[in-house]
N, C-alpha and C. Protein backbone atom coordinates (compact mmCIF):
# COMPACT_ATOMS: atom_id res chain seq x y z
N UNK A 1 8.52 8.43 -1.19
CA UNK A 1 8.12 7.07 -1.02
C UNK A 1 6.99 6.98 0.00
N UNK A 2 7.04 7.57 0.96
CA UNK A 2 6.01 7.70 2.09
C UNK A 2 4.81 8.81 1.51
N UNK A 3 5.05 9.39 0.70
CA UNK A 3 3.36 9.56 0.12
C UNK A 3 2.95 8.74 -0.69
N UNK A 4 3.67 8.01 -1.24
CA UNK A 4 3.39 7.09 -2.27
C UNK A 4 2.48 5.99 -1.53
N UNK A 5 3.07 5.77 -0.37
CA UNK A 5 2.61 4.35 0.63
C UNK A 5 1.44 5.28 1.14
N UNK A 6 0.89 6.74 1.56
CA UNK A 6 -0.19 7.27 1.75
C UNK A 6 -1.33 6.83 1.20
N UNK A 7 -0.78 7.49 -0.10
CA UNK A 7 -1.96 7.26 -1.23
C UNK A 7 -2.13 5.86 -1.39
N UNK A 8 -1.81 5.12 -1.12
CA UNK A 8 -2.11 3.52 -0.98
C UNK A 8 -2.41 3.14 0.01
N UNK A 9 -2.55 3.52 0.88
CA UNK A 9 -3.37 3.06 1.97
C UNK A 9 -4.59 3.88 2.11
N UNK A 10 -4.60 5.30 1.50
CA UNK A 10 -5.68 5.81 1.61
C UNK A 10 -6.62 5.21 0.16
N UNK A 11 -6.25 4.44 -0.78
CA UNK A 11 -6.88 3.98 -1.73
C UNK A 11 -7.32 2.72 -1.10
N UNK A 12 -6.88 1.99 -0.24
CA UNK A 12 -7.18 0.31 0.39
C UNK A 12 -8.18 0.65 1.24
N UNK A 13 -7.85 2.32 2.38
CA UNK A 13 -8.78 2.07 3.00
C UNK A 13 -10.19 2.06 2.95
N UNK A 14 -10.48 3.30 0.90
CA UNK A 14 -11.41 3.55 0.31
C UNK A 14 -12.02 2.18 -0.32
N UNK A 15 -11.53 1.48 -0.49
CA UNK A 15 -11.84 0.15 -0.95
C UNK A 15 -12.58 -1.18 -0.18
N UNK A 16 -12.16 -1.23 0.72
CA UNK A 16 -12.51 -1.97 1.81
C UNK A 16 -12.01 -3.13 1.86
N UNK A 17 -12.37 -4.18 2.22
CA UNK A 17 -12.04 -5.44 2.47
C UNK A 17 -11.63 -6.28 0.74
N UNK A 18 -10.83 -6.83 0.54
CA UNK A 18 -11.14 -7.72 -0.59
C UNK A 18 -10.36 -9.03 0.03
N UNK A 19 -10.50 -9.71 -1.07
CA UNK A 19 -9.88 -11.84 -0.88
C UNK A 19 -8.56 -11.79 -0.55
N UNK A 20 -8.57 -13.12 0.45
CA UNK A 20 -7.39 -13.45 1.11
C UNK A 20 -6.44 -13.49 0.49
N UNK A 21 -6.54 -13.82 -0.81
CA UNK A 21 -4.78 -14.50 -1.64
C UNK A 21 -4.65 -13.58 -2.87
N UNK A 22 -5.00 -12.21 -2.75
CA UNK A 22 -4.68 -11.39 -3.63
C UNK A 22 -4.34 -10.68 -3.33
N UNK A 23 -3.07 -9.93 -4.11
CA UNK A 23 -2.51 -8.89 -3.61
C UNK A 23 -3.20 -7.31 -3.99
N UNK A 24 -3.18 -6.72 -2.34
CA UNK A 24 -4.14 -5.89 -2.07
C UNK A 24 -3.25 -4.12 -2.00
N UNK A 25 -4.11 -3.30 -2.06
CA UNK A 25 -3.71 -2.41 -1.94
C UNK A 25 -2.97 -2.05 -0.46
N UNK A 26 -3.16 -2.77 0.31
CA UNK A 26 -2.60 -3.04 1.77
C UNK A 26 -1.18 -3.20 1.49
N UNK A 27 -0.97 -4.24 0.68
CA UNK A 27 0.32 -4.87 0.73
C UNK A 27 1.19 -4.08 -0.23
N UNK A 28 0.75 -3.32 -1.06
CA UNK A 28 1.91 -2.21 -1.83
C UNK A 28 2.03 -1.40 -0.53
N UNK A 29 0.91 -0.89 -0.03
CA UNK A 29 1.42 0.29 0.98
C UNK A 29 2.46 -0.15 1.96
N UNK A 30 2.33 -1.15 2.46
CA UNK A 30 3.41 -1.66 3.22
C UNK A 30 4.92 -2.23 2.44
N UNK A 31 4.67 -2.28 1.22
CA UNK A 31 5.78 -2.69 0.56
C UNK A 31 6.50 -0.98 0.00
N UNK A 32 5.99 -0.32 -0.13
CA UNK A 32 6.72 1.22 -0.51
C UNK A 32 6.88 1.97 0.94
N UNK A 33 6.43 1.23 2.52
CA UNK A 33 6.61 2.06 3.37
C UNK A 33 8.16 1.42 3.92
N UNK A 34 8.26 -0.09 3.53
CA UNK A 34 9.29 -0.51 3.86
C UNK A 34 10.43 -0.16 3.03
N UNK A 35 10.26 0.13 1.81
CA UNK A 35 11.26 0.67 1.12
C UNK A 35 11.76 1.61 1.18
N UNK A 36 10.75 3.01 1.67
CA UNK A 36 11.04 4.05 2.34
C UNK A 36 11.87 4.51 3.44
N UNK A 37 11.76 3.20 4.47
CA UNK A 37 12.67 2.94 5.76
C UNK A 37 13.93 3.00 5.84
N UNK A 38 14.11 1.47 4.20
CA UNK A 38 15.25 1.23 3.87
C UNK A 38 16.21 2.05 3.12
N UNK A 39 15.55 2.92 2.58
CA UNK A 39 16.29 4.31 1.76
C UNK A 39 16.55 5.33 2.62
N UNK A 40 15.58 5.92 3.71
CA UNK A 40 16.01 6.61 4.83
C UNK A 40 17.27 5.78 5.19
N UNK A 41 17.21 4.76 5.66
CA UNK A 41 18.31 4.39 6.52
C UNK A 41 19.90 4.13 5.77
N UNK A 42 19.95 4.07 4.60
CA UNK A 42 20.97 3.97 3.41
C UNK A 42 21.26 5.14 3.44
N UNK A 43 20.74 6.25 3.13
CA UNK A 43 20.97 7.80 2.63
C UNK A 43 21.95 8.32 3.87
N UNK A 44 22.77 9.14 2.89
CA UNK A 44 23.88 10.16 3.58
C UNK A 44 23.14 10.90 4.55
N UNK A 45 22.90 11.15 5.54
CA UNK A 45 22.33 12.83 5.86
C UNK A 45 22.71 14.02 5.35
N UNK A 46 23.65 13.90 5.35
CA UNK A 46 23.92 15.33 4.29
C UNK A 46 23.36 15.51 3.33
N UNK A 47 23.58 14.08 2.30
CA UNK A 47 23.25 14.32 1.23
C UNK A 47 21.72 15.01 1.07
N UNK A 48 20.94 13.88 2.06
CA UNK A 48 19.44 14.33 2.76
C UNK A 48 19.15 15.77 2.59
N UNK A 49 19.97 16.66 3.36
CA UNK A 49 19.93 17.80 3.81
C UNK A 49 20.20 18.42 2.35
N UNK A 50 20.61 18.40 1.71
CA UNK A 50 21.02 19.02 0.66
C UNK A 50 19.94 18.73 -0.56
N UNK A 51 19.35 17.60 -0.51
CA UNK A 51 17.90 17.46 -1.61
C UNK A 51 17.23 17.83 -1.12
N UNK A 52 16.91 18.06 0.68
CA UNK A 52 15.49 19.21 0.83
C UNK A 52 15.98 20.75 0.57
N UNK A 53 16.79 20.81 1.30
CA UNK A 53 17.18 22.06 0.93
C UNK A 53 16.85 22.87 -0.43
N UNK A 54 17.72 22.12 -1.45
CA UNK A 54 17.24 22.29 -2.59
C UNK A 54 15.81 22.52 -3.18
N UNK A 55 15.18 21.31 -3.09
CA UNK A 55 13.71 21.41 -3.08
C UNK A 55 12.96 22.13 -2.24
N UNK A 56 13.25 22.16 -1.46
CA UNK A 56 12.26 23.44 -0.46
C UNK A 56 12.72 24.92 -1.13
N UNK A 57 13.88 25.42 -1.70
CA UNK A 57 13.75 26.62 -1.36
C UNK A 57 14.10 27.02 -3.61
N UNK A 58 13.60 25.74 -4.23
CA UNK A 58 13.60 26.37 -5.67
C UNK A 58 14.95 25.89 -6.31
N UNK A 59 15.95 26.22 -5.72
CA UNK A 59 17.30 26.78 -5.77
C UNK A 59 17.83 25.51 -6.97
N UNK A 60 17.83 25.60 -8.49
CA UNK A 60 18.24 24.56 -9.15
C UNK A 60 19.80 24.58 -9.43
N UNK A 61 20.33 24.32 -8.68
CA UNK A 61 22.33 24.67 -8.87
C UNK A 61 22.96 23.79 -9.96
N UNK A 62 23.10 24.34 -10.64
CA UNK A 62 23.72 23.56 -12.01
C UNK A 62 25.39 23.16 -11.76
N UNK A 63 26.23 23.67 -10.52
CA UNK A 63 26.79 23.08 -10.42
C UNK A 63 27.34 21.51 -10.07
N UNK A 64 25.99 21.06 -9.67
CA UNK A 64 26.28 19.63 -9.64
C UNK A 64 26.17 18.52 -9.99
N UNK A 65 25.52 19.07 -11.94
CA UNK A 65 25.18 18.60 -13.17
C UNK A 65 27.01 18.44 -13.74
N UNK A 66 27.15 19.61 -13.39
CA UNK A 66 28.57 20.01 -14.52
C UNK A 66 29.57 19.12 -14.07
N UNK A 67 30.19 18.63 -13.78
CA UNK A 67 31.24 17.67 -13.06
C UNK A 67 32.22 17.42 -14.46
């Protein structure tokens, strides 16, 4: 979510200024950085720990498909 809000702010800042009452590439970035917050702050840590884990090191465990 927080690269997502990157690349949107790095697209607003490539853009420059536009009109007051339209919604701008500013305001997604701040709307996917706040969502980002809110999902950090919801999420297990463990669980956390266990989707990087995963993703950092390849490791696709099919045990926790199989249930």
């Amino acid at each position: 979510m927080f690269g997502l809000a990157a690349l949107a702010a790095l697209v607003a800042w490539s853009r420059g200024a536009t009109g007051r009452h339209r919604l701008t590439y500013w305001d997604t970035a701040g709307a996917l950085t706040f969502i980002g917050i809110g999902a950090a702050a919801l999420i297990d840590p463990e669980q956390m720990l266990r989707l990087i884990e995963t993703s950092s090191t390849g490791n696709q465990d099919t045990r926790i498909f199989n249930r």
